[in-house]
N, C-alpha and C. Protein backbone atom coordinates (compact mmCIF):
# COMPACT_ATOMS: atom_id res chain seq x y z
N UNK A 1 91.58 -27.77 20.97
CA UNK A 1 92.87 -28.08 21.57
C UNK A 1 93.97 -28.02 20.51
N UNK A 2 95.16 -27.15 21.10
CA UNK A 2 95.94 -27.32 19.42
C UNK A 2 97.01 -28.71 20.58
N UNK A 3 97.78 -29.02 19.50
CA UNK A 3 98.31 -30.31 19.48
C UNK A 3 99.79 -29.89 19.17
N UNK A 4 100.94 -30.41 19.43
CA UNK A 4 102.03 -29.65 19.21
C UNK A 4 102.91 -30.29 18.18
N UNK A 5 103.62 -29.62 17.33
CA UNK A 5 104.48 -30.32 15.99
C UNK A 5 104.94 -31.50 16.49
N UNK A 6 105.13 -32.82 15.68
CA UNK A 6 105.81 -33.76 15.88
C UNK A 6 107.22 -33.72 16.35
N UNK A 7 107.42 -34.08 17.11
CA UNK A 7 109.02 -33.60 17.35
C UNK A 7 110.35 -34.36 16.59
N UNK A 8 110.17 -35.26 15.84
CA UNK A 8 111.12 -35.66 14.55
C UNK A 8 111.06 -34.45 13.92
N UNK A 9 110.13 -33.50 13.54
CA UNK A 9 110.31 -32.56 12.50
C UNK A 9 111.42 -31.68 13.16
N UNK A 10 111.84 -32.11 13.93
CA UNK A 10 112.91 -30.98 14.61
C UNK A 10 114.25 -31.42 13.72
N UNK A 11 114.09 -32.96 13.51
CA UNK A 11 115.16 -33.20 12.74
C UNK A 11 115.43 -32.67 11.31
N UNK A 12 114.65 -32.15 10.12
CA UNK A 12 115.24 -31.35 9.44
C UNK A 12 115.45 -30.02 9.54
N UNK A 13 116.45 -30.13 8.56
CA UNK A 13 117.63 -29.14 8.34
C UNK A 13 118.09 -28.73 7.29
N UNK A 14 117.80 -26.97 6.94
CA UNK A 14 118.19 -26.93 5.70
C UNK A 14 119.46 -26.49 5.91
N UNK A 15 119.62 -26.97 4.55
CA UNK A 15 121.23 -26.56 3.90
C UNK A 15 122.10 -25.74 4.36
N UNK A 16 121.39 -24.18 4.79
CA UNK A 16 121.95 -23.13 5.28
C UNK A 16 122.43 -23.29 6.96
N UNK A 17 121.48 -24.23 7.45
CA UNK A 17 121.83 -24.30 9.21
C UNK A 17 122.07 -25.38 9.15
N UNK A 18 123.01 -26.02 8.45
CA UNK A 18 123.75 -27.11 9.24
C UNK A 18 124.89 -27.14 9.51
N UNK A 19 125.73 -26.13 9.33
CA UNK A 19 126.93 -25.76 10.16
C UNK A 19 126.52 -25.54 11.60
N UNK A 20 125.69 -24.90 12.04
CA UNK A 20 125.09 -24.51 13.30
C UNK A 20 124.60 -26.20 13.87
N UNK A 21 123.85 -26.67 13.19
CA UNK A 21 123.17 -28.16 13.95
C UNK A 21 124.48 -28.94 13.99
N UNK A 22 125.40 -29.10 13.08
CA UNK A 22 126.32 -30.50 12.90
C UNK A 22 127.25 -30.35 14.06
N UNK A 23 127.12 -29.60 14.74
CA UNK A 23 128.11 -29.31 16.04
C UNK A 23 127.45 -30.43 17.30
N UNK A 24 125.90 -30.32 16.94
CA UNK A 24 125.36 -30.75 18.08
C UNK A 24 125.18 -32.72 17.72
N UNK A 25 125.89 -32.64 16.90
CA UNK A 25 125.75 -34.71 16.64
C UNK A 25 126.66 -35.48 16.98
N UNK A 26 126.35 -36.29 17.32
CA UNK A 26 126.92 -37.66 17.76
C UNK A 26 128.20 -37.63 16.71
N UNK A 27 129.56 -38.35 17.54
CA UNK A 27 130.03 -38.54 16.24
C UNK A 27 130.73 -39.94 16.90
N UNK A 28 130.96 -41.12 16.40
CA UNK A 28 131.60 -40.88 14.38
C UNK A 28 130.31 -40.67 14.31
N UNK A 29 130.07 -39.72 13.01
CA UNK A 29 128.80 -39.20 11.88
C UNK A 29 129.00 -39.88 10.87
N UNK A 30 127.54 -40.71 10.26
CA UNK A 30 127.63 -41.24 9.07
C UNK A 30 127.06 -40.74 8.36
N UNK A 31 127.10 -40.21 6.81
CA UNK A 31 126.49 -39.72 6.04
C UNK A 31 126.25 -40.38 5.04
N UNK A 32 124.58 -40.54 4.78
CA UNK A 32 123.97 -41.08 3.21
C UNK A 32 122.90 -39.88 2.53
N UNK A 33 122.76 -40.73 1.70
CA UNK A 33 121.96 -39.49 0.68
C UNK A 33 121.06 -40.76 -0.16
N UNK A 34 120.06 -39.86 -0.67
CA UNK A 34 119.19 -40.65 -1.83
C UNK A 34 118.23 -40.14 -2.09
N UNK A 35 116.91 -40.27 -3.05
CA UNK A 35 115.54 -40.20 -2.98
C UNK A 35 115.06 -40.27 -1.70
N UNK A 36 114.74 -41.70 -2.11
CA UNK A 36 114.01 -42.12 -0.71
C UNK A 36 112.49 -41.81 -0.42
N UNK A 37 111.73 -41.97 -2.51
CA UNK A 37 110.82 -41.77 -2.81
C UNK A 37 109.32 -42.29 -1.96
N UNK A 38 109.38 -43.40 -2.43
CA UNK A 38 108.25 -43.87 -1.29
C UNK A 38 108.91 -45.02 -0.57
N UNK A 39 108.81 -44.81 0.46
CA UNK A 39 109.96 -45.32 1.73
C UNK A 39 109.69 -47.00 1.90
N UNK A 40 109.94 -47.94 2.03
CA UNK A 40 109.97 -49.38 1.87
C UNK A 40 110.97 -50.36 2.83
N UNK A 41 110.70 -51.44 3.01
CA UNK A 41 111.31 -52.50 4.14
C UNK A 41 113.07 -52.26 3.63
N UNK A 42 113.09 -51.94 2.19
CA UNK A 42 114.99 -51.92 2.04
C UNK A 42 115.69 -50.52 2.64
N UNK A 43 114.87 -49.52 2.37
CA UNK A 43 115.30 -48.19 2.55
C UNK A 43 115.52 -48.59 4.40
N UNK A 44 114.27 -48.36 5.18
CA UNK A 44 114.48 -48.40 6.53
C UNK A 44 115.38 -49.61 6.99
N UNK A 45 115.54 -50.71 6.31
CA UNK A 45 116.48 -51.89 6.61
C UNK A 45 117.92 -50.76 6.39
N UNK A 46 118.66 -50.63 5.00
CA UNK A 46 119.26 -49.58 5.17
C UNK A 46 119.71 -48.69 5.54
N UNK A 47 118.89 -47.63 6.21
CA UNK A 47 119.29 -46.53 7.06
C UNK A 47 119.75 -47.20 8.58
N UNK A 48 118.93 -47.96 8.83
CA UNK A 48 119.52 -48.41 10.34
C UNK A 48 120.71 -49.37 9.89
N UNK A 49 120.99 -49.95 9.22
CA UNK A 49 122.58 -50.38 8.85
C UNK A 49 123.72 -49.39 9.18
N UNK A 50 123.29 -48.60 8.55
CA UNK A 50 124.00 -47.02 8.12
C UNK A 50 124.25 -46.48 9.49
N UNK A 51 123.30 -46.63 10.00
CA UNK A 51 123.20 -45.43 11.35
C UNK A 51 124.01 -46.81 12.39
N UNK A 52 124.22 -47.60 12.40
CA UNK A 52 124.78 -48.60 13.11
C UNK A 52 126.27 -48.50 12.69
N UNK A 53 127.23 -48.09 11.49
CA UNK A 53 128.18 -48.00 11.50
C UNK A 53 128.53 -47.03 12.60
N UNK A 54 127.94 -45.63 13.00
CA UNK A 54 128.34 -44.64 14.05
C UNK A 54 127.16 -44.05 15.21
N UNK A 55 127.58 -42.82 15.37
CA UNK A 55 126.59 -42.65 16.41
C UNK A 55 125.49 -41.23 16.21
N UNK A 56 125.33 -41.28 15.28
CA UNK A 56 124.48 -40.52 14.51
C UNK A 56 124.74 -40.62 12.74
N UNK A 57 123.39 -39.94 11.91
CA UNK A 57 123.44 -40.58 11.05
C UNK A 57 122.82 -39.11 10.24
N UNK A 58 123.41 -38.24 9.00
CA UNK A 58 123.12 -37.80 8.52
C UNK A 58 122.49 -38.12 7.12
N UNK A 59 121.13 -37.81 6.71
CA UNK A 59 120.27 -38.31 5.45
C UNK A 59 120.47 -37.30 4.40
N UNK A 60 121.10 -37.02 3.39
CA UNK A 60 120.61 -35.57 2.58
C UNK A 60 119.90 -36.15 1.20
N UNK A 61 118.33 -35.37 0.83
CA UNK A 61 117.91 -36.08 0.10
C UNK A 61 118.06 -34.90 -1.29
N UNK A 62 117.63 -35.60 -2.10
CA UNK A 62 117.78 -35.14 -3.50
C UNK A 62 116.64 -34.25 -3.53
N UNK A 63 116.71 -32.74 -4.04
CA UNK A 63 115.18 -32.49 -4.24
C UNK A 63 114.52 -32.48 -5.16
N UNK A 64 113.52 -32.38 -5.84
CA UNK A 64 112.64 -32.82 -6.55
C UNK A 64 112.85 -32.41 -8.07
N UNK A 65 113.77 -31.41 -8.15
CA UNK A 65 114.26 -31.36 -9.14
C UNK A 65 115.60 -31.83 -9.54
N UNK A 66 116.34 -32.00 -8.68
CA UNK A 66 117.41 -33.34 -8.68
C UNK A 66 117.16 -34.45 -9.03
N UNK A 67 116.14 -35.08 -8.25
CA UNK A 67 115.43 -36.48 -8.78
C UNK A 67 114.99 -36.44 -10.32
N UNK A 68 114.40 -35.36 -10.54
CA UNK A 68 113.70 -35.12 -12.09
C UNK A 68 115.06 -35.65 -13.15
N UNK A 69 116.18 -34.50 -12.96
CA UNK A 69 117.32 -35.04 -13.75
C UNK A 69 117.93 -36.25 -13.62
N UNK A 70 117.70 -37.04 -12.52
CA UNK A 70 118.10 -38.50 -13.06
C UNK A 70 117.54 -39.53 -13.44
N UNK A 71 116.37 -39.19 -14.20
CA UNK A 71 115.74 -39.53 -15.46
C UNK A 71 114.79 -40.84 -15.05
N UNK A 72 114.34 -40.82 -13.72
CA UNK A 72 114.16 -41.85 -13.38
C UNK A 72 112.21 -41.81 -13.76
N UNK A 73 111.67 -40.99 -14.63
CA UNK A 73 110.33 -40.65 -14.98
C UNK A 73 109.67 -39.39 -14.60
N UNK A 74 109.29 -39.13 -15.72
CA UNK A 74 108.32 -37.56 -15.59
C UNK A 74 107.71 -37.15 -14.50
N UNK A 75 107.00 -38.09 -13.59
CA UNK A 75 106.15 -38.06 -12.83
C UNK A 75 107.19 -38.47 -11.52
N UNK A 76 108.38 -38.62 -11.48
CA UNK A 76 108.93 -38.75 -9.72
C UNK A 76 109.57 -37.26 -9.59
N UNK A 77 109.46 -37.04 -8.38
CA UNK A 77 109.54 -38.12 -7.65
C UNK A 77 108.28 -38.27 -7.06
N UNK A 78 107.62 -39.26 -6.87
CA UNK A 78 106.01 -39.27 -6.12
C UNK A 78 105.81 -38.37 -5.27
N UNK A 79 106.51 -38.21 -4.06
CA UNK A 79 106.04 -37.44 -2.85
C UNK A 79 107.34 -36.15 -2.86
N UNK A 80 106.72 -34.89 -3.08
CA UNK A 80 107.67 -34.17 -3.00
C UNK A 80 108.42 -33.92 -1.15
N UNK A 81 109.69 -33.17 -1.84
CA UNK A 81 110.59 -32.82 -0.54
C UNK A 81 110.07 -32.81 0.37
N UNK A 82 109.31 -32.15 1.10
CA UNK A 82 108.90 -31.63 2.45
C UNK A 82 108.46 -32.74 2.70
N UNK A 83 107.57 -33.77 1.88
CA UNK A 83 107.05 -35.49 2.62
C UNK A 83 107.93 -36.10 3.16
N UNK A 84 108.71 -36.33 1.93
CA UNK A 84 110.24 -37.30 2.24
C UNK A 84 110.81 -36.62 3.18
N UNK A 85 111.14 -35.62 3.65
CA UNK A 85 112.10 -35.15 4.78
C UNK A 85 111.50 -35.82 6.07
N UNK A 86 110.15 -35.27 6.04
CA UNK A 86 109.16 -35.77 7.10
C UNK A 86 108.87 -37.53 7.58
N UNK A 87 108.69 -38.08 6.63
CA UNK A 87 109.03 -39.38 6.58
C UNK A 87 110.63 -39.75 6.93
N UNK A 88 111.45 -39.79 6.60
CA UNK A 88 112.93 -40.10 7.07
C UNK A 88 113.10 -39.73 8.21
N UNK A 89 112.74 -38.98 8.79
CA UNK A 89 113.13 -37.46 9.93
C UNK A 89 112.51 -38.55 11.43
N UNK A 90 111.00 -39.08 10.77
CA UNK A 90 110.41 -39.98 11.90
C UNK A 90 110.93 -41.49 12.39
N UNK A 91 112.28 -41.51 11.29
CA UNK A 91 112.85 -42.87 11.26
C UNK A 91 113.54 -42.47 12.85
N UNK A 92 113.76 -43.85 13.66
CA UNK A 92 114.61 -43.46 15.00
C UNK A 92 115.92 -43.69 14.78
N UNK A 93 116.76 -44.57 13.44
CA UNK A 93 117.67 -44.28 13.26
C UNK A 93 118.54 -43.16 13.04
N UNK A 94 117.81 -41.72 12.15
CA UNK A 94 117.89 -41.06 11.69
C UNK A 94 118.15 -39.79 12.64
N UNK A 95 119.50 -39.09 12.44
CA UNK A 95 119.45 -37.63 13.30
C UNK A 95 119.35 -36.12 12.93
N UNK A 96 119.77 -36.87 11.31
CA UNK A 96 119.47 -35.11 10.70
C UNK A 96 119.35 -35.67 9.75
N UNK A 97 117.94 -35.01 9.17
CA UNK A 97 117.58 -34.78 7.16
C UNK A 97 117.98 -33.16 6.73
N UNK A 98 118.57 -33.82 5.48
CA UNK A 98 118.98 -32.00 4.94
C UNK A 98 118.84 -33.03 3.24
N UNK A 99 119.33 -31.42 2.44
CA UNK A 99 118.87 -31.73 0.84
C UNK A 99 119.96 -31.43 0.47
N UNK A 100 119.70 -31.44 -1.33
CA UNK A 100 121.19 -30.82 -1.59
C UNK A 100 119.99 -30.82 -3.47
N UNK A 101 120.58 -29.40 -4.16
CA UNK A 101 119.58 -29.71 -5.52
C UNK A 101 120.45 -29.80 -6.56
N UNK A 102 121.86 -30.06 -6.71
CA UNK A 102 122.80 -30.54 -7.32
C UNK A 102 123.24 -32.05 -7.75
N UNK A 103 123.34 -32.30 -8.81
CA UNK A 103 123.12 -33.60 -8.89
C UNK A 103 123.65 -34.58 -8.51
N UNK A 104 124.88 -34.30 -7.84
CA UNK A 104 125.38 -34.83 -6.60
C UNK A 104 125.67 -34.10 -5.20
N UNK A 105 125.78 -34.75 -3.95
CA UNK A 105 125.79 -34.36 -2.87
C UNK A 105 127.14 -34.30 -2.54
N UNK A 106 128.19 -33.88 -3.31
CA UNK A 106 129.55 -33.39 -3.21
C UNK A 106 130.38 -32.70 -2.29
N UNK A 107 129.58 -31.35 -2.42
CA UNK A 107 129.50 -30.02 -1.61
C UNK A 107 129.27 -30.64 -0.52
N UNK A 108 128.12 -30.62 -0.46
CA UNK A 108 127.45 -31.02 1.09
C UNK A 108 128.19 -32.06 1.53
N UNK A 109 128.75 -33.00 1.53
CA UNK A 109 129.64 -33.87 1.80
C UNK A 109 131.21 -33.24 2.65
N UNK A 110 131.43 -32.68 1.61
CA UNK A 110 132.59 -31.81 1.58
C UNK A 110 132.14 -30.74 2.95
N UNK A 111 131.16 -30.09 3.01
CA UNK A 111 130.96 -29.09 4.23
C UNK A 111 130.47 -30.09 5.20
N UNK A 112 129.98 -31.20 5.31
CA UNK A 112 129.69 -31.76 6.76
C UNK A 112 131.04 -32.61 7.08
N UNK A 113 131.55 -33.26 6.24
CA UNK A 113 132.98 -34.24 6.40
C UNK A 113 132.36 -34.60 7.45
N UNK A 114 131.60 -36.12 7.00
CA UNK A 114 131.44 -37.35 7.68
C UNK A 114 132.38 -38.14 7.98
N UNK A 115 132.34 -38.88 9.32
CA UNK A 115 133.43 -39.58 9.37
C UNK A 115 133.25 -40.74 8.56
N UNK A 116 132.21 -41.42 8.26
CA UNK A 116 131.78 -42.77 7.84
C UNK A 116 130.45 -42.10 6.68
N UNK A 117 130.81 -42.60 5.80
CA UNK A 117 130.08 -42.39 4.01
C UNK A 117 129.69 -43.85 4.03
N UNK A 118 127.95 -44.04 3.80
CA UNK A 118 127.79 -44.89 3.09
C UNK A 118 126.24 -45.00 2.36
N UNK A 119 126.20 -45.86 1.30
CA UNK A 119 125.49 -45.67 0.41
C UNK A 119 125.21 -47.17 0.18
N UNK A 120 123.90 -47.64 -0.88
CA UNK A 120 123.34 -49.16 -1.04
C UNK A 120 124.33 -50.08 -1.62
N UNK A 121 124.01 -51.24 -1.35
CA UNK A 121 125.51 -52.38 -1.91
C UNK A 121 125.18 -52.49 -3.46
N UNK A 122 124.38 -51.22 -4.33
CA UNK A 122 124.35 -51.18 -5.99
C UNK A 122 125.44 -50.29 -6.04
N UNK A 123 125.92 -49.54 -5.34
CA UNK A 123 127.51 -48.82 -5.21
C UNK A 123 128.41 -49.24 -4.92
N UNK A 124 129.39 -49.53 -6.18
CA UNK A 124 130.57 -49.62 -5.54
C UNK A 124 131.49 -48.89 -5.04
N UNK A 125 132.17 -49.03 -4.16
CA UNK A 125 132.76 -47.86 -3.47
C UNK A 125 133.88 -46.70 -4.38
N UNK A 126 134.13 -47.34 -5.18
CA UNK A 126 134.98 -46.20 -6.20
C UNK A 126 134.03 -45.54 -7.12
N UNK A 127 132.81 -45.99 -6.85
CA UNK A 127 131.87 -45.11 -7.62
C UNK A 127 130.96 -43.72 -6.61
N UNK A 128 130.77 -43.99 -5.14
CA UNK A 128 130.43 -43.10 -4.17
C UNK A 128 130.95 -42.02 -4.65
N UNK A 129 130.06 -41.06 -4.48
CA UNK A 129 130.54 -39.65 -4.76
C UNK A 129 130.92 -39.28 -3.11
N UNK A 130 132.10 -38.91 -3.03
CA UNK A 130 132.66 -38.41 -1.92
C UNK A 130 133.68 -38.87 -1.07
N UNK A 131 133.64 -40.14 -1.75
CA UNK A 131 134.48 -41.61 -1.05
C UNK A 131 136.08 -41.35 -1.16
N UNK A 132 136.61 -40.91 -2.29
CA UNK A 132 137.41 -40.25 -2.01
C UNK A 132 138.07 -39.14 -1.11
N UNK A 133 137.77 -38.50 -0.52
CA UNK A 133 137.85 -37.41 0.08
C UNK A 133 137.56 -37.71 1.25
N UNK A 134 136.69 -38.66 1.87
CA UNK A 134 136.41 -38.91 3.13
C UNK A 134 137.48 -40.17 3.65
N UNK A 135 138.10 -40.87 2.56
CA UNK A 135 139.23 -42.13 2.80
C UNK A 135 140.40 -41.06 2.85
N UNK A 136 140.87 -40.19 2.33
CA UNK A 136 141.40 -38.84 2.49
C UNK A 136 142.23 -38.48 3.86
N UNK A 137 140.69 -38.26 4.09
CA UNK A 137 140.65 -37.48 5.77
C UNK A 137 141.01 -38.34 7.00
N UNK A 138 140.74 -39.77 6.23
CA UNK A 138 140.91 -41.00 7.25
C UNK A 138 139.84 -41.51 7.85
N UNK A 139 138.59 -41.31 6.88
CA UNK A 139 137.52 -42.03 6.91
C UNK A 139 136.96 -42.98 6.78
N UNK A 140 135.68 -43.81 6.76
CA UNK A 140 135.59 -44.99 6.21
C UNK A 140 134.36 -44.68 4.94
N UNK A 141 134.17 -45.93 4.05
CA UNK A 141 133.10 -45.68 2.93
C UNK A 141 132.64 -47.27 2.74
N UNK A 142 131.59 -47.08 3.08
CA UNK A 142 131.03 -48.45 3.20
C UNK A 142 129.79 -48.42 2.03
N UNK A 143 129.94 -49.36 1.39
CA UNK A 143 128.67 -50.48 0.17
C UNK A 143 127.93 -51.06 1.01
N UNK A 144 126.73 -50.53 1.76
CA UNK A 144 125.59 -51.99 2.42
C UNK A 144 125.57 -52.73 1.85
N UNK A 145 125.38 -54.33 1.90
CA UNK A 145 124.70 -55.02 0.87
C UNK A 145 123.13 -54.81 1.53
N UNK A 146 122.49 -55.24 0.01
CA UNK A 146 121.03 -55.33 0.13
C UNK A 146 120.65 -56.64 1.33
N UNK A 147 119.67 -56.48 1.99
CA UNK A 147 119.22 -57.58 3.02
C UNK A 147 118.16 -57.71 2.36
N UNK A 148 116.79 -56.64 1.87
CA UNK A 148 115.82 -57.04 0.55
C UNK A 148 115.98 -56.34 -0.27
N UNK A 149 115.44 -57.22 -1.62
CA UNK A 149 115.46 -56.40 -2.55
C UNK A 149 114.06 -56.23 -3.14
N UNK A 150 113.86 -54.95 -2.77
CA UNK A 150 112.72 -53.81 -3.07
C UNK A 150 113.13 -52.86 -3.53
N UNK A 151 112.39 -52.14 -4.52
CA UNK A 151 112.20 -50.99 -5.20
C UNK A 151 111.84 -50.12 -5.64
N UNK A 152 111.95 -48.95 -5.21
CA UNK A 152 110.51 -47.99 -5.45
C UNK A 152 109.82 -48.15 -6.78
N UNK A 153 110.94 -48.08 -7.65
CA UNK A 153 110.33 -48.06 -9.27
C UNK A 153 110.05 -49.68 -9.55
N UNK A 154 110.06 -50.43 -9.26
CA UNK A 154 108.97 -51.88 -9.25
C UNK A 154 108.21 -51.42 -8.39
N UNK A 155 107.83 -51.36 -7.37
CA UNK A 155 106.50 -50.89 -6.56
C UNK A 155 105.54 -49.81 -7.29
N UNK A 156 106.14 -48.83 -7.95
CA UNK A 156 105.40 -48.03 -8.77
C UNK A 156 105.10 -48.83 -10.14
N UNK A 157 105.72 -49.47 -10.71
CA UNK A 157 105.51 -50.52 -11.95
C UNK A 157 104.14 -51.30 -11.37
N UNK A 158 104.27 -52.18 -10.19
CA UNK A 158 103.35 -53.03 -9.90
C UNK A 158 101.91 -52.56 -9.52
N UNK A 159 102.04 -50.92 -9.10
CA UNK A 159 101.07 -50.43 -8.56
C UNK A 159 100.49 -50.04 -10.43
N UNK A 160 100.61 -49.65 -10.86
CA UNK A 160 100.45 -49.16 -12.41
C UNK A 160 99.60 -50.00 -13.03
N UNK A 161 100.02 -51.75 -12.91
CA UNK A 161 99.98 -52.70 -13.85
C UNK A 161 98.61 -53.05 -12.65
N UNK A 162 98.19 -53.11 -11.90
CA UNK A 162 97.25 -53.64 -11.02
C UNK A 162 96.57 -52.65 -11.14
N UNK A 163 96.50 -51.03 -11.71
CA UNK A 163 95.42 -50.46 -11.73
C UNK A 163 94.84 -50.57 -13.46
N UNK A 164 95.91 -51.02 -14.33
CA UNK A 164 95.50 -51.24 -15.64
C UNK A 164 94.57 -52.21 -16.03
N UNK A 165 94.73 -53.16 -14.56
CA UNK A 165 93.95 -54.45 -15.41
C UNK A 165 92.81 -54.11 -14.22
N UNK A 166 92.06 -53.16 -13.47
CA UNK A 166 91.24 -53.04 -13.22
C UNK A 166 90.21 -52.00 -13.98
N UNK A 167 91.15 -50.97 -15.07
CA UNK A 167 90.20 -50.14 -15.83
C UNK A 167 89.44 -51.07 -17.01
C-alpha cells in the first residue's frame, strides 16, 4: 500500500517560489526566522506567540551553512535543513517554511514585506534585522518575551555531559 506525503510538507517553500505561494497567505503576515535546531517547549511556545500576532505566520530558517557561520559549534547544526523544515512545517501554527543561506534574512524580508516581524525577547528590537524597514512601511516588530527558558545548546551540553559520565 503506498501511503501519501504528509501534507504539512506542502508547507515548504523554497526561496525561488515564494513570490508565487505569498499571494496565497493570510494576512496581517508575520515573519520569523531562526535555527530552530532541535525543536523544544520555547521554540513551539514561540512560534505560536508569533503566529498569534496575525493570521498566518512565515518561518525562514538558516541553512546549514548559515548556522555553521554563526559559530555556534563545528558539529551544528544537529539536524540538517530538510529535517528542520519538516519539523516546523508540522507545527499548526506555522504556514510557510522557507530558508535564506545569507547570514541574515534581510533580502528575504525585504521580498516577502511582512506586515508584523518578530523574533525571541533575547532581541531587542533595534537589533532585529529588518525592523527597520518593516516600521517603515507601517509595520509592527515585536521582542516575544521568553515564557521558558530552554536551549538547544544547553540541551546539547546536558546531553554530552550525561553521555560522558556513562563512558
Amino acid at each position: 500500500m503506498a501511503y501519501p506525503t504528509p501534507q504539512f510538507e506542502e508547507k515548504i517553500c523554497p526561496p525561488q517560489a515564494l513570490i508565487e505561494r505569498l499571494g496565497r497567505l493570510p494576512r496581517p503576515l508575520v515573519f520569523t526566522n531562526g535555527c530552530f535546531d532541535i525543536l523544544h517547549r520555547g521554540h513551539v511556545s514561540y512560534l505560536a506567540q508569533a503566529r498569534a500576532l496575525g493570521a498566518g505566520l512565515v518561518v525562514a530558517l538558516n541553512t546549514d551553512a548559515s548556522v555553521k557561520r554563526q559559530g555556534k559549534g563545528d558539529d551544528r547544526p544537529i539536524n540538517p535543513l530538510a529535517n528542520r523544515a519538516a519539523v516546523i512545517a508540522s507545527l499548526e501554527s506555522v504556514s510557510l517554511v522557507t530558508w535564506f543561506d545569507e547570514d541574515t534574512p534581510a533580502d528575504l524580508i525585504e521580498l516577502i514585506r511582512p506586515d508584523i516581524l518578530a523574533k525571541g525577547g533575547d532581541w531587542s528590537i533595534d537589533a532585529i534585522v529588518g525592523a527597520e524597514q518593516t516600521l517603515a512601511r507601517g509595520g509592527q516588530v515585536h521582542s516575544i518575551p521568553f515564557l521558558f527558558q530552554t536551549s538547544t545548546t544547553a540541551m546539547i551540553r546536558k546531553i554530552r555531559h550525561d553521555e560522558e559520565r556513562r563512558d
